[in-house]
PDB file of N, CA and C in Angstrom:
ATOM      1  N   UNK A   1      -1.952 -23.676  11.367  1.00  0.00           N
ATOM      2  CA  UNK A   1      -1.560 -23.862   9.992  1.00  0.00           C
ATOM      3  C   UNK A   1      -0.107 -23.400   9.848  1.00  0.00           C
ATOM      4  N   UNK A   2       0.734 -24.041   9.825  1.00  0.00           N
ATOM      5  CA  UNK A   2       2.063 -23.916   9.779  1.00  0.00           C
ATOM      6  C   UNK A   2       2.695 -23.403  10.488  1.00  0.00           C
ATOM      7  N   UNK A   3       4.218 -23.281  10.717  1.00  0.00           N
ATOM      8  CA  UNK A   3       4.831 -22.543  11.374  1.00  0.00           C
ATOM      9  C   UNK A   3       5.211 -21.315  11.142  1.00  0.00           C
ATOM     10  N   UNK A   4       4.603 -20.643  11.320  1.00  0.00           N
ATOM     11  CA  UNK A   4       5.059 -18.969  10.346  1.00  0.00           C
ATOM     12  C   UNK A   4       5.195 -18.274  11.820  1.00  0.00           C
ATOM     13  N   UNK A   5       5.927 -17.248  11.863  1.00  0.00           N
ATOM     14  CA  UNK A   5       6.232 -16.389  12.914  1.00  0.00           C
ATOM     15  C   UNK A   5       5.579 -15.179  13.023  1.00  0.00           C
ATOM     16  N   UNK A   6       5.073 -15.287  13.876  1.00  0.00           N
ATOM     17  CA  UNK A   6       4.400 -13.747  13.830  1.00  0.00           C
ATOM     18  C   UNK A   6       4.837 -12.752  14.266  1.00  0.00           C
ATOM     19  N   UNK A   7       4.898 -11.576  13.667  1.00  0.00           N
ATOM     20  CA  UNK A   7       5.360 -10.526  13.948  1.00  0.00           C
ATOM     21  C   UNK A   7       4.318  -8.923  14.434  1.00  0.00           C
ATOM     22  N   UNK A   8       4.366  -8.579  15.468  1.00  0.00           N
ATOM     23  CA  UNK A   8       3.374  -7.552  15.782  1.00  0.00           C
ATOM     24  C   UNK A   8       4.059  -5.869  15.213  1.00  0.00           C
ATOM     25  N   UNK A   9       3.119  -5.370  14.663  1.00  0.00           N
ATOM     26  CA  UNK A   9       3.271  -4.037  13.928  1.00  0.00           C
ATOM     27  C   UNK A   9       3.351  -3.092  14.607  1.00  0.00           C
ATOM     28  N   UNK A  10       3.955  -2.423  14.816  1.00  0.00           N
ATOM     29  CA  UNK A  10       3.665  -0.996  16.155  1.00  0.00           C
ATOM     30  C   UNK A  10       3.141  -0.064  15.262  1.00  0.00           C
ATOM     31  N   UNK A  11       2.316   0.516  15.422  1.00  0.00           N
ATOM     32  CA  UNK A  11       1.196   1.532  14.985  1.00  0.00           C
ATOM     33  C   UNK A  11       0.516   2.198  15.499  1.00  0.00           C
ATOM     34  N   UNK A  12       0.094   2.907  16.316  1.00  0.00           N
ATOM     35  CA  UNK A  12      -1.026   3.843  16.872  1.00  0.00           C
ATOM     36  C   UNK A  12      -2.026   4.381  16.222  1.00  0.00           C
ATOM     37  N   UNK A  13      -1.911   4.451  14.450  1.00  0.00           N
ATOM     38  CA  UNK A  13      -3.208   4.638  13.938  1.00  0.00           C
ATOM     39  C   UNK A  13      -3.945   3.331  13.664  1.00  0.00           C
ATOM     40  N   UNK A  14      -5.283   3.848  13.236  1.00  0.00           N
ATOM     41  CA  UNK A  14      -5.965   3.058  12.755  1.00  0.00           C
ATOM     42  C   UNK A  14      -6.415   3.138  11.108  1.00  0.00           C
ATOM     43  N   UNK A  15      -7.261   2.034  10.936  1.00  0.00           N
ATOM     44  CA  UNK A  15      -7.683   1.872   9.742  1.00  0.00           C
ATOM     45  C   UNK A  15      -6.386   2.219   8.309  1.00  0.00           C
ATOM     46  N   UNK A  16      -6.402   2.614   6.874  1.00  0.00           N
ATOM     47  CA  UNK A  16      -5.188   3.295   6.333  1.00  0.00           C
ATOM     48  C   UNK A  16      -4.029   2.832   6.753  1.00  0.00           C
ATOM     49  N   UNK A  17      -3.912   3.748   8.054  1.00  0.00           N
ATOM     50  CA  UNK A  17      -2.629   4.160   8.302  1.00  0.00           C
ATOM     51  C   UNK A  17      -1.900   2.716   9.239  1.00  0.00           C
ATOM     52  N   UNK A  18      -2.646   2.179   9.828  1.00  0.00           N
ATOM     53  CA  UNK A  18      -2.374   0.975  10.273  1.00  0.00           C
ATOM     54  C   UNK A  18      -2.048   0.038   8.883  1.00  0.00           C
ATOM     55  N   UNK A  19      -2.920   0.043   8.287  1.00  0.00           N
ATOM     56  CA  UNK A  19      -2.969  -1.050   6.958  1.00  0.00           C
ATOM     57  C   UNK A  19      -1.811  -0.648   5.898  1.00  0.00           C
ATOM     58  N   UNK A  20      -1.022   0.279   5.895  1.00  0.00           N
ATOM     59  CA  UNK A  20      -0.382   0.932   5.493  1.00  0.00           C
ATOM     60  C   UNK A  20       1.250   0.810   6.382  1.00  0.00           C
ATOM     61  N   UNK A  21       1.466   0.842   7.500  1.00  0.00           N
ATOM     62  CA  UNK A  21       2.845   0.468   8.232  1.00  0.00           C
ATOM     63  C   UNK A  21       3.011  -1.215   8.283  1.00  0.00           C
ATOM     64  N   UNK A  22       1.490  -1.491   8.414  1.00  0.00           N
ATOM     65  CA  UNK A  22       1.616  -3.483   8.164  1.00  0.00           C
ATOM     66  C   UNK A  22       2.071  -3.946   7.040  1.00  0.00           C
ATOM     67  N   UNK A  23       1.419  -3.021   5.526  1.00  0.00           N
ATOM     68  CA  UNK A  23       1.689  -3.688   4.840  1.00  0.00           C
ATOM     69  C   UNK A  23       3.566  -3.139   4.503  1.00  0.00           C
ATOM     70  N   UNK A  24       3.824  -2.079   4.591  1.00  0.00           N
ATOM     71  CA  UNK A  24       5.536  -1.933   4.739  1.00  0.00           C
ATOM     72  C   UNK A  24       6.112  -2.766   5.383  1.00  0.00           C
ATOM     73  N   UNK A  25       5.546  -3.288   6.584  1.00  0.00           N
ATOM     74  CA  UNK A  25       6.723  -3.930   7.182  1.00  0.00           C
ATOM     75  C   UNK A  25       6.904  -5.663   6.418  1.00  0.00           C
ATOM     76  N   UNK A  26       5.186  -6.010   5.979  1.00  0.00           N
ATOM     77  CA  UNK A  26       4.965  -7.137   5.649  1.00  0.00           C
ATOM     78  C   UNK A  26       6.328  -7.167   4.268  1.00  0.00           C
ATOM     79  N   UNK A  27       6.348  -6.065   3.589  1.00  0.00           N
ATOM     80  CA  UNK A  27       7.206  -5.847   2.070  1.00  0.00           C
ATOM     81  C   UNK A  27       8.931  -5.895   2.459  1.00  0.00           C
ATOM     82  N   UNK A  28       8.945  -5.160   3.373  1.00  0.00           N
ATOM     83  CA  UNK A  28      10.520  -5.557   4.330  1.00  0.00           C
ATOM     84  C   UNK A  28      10.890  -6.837   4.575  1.00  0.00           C
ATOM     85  N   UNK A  29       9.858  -7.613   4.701  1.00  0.00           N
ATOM     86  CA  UNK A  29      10.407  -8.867   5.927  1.00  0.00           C
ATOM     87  C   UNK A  29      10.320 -10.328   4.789  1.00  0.00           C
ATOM     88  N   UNK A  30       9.741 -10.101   3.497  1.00  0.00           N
ATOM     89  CA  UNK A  30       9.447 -10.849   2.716  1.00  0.00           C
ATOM     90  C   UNK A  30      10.256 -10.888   1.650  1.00  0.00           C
ATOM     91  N   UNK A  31      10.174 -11.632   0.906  1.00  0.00           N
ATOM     92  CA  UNK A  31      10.866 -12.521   0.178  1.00  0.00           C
ATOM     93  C   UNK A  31      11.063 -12.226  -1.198  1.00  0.00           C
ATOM     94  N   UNK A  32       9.520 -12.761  -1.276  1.00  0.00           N
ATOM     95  CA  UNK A  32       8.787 -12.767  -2.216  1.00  0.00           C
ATOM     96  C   UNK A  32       7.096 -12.599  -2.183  1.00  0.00           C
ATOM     97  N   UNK A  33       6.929 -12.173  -2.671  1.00  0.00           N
ATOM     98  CA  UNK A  33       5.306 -11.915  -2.573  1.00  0.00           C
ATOM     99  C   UNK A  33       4.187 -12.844  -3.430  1.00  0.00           C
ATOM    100  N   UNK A  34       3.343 -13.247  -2.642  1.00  0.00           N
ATOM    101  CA  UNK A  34       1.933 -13.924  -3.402  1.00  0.00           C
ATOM    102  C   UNK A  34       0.672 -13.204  -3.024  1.00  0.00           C
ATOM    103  N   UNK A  35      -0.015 -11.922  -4.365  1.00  0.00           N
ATOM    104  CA  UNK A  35      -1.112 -11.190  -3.709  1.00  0.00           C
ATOM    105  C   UNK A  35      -2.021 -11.794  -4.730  1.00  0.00           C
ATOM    106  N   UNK A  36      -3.489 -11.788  -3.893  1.00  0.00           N
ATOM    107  CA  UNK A  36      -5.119 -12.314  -4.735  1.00  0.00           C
ATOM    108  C   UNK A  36      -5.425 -10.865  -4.544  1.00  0.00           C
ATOM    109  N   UNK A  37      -5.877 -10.433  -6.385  1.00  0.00           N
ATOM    110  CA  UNK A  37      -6.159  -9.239  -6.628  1.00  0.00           C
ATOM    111  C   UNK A  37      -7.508  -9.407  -7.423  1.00  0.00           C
ATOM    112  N   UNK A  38      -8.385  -8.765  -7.188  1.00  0.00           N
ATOM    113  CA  UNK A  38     -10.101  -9.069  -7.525  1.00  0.00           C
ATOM    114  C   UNK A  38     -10.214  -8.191  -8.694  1.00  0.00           C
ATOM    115  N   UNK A  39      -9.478  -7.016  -9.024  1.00  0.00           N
ATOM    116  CA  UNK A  39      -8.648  -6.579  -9.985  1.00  0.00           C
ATOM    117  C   UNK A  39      -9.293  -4.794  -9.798  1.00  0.00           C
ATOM    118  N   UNK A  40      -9.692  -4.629  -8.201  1.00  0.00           N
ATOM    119  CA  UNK A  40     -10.150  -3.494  -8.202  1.00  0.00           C
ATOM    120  C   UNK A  40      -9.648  -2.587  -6.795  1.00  0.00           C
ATOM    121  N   UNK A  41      -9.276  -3.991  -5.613  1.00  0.00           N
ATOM    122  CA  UNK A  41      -8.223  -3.053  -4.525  1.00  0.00           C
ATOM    123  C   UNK A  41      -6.854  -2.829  -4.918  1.00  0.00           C
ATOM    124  N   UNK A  42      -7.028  -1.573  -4.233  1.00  0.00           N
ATOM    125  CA  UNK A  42      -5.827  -0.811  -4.201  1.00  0.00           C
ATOM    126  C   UNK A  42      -4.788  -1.345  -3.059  1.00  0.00           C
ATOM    127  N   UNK A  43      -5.264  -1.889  -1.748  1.00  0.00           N
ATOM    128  CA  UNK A  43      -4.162  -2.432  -1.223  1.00  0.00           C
ATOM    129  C   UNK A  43      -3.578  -3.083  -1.728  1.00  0.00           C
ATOM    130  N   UNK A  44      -4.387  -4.643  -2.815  1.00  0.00           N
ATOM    131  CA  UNK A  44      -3.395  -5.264  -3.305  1.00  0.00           C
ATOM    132  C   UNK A  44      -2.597  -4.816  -3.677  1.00  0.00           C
ATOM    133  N   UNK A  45      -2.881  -3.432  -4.544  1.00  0.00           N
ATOM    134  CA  UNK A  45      -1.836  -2.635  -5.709  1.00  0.00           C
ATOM    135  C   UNK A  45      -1.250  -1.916  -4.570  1.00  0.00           C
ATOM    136  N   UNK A  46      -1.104  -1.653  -3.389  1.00  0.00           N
ATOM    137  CA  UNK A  46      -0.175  -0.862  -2.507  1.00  0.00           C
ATOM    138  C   UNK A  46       0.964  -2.057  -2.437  1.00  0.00           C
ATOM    139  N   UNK A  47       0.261  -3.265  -2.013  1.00  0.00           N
ATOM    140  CA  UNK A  47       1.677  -4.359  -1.660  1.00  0.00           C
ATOM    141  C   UNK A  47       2.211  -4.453  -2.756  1.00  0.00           C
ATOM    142  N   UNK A  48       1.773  -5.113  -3.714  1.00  0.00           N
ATOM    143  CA  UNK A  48       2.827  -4.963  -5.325  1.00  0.00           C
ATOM    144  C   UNK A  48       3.813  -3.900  -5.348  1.00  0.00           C
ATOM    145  N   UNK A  49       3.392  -2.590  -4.936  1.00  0.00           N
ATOM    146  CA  UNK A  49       3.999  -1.333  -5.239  1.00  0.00           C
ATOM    147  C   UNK A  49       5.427  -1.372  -4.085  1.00  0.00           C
ATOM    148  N   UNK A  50       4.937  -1.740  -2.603  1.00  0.00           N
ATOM    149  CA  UNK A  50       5.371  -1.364  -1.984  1.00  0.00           C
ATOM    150  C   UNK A  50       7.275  -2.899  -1.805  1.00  0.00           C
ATOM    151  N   UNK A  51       6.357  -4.073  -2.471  1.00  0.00           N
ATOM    152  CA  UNK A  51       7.705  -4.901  -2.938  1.00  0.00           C
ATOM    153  C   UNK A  51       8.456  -4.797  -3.962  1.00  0.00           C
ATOM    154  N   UNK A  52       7.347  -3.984  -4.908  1.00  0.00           N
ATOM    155  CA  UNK A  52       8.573  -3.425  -6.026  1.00  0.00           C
ATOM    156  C   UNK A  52       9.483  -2.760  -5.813  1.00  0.00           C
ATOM    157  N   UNK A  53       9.053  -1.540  -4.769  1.00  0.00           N
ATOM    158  CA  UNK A  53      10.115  -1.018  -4.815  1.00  0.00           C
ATOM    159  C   UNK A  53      10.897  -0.824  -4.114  1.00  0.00           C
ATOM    160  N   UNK A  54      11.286  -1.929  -3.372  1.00  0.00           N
ATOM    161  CA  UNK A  54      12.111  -3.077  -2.624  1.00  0.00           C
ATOM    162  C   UNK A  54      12.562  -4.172  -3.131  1.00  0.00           C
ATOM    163  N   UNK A  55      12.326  -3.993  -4.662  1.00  0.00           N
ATOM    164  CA  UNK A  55      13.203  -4.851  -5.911  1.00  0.00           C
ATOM    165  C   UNK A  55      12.865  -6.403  -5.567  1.00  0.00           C
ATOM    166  N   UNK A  56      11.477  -6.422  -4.610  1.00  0.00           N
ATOM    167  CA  UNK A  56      11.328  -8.041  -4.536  1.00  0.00           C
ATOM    168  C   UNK A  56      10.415  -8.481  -5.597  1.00  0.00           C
ATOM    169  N   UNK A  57      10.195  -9.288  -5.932  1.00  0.00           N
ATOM    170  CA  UNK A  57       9.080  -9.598  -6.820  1.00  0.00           C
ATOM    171  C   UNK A  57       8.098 -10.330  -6.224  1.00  0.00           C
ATOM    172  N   UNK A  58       7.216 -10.098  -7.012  1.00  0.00           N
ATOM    173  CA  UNK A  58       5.491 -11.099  -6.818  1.00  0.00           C
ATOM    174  C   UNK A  58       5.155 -11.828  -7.786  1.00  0.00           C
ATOM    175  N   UNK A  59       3.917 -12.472  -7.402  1.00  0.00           N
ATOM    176  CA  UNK A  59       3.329 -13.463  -8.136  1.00  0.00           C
ATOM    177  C   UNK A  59       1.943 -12.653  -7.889  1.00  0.00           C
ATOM    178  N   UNK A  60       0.932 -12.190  -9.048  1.00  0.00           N
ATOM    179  CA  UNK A  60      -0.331 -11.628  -8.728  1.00  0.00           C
ATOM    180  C   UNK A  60      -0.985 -12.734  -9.243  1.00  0.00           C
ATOM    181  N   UNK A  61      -1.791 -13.190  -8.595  1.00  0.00           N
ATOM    182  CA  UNK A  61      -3.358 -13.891  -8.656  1.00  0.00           C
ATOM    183  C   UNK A  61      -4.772 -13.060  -9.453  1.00  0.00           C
ATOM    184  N   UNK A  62      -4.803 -13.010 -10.307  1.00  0.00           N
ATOM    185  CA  UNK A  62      -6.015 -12.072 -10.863  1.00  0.00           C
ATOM    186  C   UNK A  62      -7.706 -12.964 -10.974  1.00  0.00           C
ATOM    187  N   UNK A  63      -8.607 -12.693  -9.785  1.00  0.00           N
ATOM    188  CA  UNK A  63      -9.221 -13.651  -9.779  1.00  0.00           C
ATOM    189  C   UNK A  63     -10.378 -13.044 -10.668  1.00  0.00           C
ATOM    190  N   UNK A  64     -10.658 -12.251 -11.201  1.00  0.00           N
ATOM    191  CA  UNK A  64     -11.291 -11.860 -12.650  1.00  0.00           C
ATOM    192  C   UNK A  64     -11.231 -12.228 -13.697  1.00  0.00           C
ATOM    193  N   UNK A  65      -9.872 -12.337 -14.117  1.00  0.00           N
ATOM    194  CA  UNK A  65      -9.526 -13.091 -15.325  1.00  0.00           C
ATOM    195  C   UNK A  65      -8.880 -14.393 -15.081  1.00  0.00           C
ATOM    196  N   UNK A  66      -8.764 -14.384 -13.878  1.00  0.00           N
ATOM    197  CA  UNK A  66      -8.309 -16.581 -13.890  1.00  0.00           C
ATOM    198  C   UNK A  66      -6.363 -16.086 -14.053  1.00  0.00           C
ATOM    199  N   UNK A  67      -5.908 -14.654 -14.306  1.00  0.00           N
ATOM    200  CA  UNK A  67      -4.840 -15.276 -14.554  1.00  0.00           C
ATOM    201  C   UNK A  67      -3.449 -14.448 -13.688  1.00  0.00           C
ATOM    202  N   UNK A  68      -2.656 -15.383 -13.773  1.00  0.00           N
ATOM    203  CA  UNK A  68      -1.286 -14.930 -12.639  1.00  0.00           C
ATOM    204  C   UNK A  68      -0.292 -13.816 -13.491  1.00  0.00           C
ATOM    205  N   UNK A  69       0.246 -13.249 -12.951  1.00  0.00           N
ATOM    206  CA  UNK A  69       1.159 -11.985 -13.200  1.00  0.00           C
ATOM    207  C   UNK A  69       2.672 -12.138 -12.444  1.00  0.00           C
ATOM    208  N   UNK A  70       3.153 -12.460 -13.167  1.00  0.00           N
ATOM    209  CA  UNK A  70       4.901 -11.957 -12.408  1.00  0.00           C
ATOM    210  C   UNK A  70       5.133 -10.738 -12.080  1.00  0.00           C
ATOM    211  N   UNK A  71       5.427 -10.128 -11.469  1.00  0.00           N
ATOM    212  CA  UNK A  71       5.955  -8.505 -11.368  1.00  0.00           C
ATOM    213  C   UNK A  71       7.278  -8.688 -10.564  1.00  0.00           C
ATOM    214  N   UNK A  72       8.273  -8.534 -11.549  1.00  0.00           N
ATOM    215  CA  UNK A  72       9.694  -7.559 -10.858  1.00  0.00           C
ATOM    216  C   UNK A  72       9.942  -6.809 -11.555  1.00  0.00           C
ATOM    217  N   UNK A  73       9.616  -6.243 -12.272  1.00  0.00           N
ATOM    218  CA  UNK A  73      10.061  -4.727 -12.959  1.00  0.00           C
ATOM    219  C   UNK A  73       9.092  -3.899 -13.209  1.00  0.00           C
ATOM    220  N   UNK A  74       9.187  -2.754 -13.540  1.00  0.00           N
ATOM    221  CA  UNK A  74       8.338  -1.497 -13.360  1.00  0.00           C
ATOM    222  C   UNK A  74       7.647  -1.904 -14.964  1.00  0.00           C
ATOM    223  N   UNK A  75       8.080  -2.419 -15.853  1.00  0.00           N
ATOM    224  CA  UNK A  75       6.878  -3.036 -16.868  1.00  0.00           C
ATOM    225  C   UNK A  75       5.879  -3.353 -16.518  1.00  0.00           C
ATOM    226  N   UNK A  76       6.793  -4.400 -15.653  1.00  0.00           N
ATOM    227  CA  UNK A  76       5.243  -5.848 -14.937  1.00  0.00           C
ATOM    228  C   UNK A  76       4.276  -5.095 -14.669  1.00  0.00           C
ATOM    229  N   UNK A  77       4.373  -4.042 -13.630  1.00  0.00           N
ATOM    230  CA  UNK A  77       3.512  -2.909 -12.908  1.00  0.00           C
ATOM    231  C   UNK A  77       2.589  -2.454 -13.959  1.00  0.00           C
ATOM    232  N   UNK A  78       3.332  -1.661 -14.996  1.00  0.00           N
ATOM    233  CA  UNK A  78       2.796  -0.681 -15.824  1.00  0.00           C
ATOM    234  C   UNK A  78       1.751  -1.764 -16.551  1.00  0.00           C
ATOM    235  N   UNK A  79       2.106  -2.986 -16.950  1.00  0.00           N
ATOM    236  CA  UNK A  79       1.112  -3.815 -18.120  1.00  0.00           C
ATOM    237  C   UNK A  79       0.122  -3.874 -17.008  1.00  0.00           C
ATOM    238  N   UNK A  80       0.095  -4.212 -15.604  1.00  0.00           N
ATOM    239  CA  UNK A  80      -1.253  -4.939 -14.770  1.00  0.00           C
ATOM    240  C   UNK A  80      -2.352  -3.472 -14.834  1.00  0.00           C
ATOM    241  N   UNK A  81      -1.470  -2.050 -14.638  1.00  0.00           N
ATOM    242  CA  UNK A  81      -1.852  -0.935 -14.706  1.00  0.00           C
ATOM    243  C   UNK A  81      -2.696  -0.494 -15.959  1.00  0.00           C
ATOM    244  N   UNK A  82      -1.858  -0.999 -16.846  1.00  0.00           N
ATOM    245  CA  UNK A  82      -2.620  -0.356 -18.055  1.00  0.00           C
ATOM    246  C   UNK A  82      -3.895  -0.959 -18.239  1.00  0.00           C
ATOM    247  N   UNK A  83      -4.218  -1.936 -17.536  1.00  0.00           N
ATOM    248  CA  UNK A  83      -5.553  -2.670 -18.389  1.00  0.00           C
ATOM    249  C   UNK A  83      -6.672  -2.384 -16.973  1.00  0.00           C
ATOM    250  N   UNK A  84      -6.475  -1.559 -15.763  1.00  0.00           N
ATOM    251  CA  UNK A  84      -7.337  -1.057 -14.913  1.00  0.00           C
ATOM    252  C   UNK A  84      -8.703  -0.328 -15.565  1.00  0.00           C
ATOM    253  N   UNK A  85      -9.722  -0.404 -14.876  1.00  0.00           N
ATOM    254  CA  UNK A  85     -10.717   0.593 -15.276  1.00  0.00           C
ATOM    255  C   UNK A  85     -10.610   2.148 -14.863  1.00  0.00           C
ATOM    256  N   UNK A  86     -11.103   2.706 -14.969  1.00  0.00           N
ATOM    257  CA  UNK A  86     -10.856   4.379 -14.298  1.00  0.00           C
ATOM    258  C   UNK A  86     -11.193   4.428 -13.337  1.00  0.00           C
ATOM    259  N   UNK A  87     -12.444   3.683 -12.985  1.00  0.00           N
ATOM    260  CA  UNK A  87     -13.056   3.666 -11.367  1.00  0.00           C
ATOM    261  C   UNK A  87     -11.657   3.708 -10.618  1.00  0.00           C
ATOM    262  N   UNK A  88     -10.706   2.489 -10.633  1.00  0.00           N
ATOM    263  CA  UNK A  88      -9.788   1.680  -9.978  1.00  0.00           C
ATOM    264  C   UNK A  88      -8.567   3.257  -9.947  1.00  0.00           C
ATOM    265  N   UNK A  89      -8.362   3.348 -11.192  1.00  0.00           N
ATOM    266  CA  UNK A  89      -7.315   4.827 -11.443  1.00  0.00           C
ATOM    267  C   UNK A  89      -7.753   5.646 -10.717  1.00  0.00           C
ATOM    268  N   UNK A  90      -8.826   6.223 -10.536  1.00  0.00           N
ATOM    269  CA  UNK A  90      -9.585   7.043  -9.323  1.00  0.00           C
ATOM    270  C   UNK A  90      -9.094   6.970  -8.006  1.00  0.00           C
ATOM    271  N   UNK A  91      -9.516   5.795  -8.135  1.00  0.00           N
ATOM    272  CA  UNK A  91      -8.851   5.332  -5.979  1.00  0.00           C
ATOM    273  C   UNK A  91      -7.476   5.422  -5.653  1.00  0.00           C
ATOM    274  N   UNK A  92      -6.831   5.299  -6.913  1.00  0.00           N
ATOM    275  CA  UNK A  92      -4.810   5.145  -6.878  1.00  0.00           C
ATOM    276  C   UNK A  92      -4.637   6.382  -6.714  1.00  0.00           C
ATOM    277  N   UNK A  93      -5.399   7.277  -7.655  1.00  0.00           N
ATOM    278  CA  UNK A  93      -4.994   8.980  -7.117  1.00  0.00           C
ATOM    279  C   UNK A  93      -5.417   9.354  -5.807  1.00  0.00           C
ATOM    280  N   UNK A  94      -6.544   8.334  -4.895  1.00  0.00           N
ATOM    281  CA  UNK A  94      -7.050   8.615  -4.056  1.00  0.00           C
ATOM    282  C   UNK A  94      -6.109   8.235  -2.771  1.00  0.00           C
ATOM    283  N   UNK A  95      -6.235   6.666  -3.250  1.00  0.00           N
ATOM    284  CA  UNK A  95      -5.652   6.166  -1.747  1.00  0.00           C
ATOM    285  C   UNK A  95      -4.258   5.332  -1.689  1.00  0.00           C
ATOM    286  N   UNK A  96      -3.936   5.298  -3.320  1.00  0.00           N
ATOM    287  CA  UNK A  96      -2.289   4.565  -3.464  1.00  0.00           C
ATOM    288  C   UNK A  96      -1.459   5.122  -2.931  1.00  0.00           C
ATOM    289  N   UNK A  97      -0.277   4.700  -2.449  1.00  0.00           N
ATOM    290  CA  UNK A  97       0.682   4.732  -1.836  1.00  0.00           C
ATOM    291  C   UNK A  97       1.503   5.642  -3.150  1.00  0.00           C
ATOM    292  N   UNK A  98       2.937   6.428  -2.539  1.00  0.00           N
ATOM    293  CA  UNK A  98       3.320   7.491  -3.009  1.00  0.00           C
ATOM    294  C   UNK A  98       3.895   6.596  -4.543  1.00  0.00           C
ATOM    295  N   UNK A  99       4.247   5.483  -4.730  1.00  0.00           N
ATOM    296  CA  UNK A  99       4.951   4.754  -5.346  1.00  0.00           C
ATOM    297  C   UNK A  99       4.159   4.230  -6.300  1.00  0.00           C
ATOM    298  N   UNK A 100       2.803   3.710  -5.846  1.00  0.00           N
ATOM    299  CA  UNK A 100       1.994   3.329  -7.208  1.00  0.00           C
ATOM    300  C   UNK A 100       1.583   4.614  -7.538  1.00  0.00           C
ATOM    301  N   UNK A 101       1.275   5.568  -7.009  1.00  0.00           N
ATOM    302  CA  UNK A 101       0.730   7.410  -7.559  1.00  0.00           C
ATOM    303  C   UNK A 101       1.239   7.420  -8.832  1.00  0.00           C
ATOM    304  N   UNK A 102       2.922   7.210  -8.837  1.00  0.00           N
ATOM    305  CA  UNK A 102       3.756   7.689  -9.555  1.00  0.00           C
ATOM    306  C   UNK A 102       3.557   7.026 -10.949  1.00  0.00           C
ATOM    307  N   UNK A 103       3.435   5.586 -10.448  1.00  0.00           N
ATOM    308  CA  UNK A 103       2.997   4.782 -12.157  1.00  0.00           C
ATOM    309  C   UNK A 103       2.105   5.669 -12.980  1.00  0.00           C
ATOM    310  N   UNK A 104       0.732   5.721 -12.038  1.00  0.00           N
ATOM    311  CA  UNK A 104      -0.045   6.482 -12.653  1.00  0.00           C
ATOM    312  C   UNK A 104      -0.062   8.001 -13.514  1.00  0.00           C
ATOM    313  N   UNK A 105       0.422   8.391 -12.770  1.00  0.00           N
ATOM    314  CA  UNK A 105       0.608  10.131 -13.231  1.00  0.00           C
ATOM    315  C   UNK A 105       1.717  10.055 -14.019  1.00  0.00           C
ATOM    316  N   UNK A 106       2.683   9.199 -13.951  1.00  0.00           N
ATOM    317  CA  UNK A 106       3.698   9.527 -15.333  1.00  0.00           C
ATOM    318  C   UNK A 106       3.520   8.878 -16.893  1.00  0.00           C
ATOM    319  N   UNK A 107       1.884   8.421 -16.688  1.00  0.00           N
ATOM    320  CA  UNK A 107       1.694   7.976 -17.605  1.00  0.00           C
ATOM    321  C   UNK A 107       0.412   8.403 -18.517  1.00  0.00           C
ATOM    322  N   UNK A 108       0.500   9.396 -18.867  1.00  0.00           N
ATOM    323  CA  UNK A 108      -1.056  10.256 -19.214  1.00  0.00           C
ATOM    324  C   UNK A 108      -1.831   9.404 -20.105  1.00  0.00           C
ATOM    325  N   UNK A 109      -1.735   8.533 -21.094  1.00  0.00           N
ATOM    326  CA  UNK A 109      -2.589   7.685 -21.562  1.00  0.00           C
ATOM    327  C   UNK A 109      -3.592   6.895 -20.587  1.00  0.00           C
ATOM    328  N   UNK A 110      -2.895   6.841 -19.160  1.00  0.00           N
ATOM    329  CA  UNK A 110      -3.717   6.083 -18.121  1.00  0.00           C
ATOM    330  C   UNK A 110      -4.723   6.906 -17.920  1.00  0.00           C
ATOM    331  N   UNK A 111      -4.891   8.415 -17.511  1.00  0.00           N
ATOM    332  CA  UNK A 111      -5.632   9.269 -16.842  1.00  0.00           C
ATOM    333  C   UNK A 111      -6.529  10.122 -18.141  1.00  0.00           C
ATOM    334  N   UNK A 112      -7.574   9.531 -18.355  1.00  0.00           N
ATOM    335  CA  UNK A 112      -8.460  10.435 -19.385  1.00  0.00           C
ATOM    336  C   UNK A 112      -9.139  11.622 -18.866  1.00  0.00           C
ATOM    337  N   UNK A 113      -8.985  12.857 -19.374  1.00  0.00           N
ATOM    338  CA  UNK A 113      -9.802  14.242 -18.592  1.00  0.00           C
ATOM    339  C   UNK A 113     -11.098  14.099 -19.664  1.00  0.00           C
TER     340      UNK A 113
END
């Protein structure tokens, strides 16, 4: 299926931490981004995070609600953010990358105690 080039990741961990230097390098080497977000992984929300803030933009696919998202600015982020469930806010404090963390926690209306 097309000519796309492949590029091999050097990594020695696994699982995370592998999925985590792939998806950096994938955010380096790209353009532009097209992610399908089910509207509850956090990787998706790691790659968004991790092309934002590499000033590239995306196109999000939201296959929950049927609908697409532009993101190049830290708005874009914050609106896809604000309408998460807590379950989802849970896992970002858990397993997001240092960059989506930050959306979260600087925004206390997101995080209900």
């Amino acid at each position: 299926m097309g000519n796309w080039q492949f590029v091999q990741v050097d990594s020695k961990g696994t699982g995370r931490v592998f999925y985590t230097a792939k998806d950096k390098k994938m955010a380096e080497i790209a353009d532009y981004g097209f992610i399908l977000w089910d509207g509850k992984s956090i990787g998706s929300l790691n790659n968004i995070a991790e092309l934002l803030q590499l000033n590239k933009p995306s196109l999000v696919y939201h296959s929950q609600t049927k609908e697409f998202f532009k993101i190049k600015s830290s708005a874009d982020l914050e609106n896809i953010l604000s309408n998460i469930e807590d379950d989802v806010l849970a896992s970002i404090l858990e397993k997001g990358n240092t960059f989506l963390k930050s959306y979260v926690t600087k925004q206390p209306s997101l995080i209900q105690e």
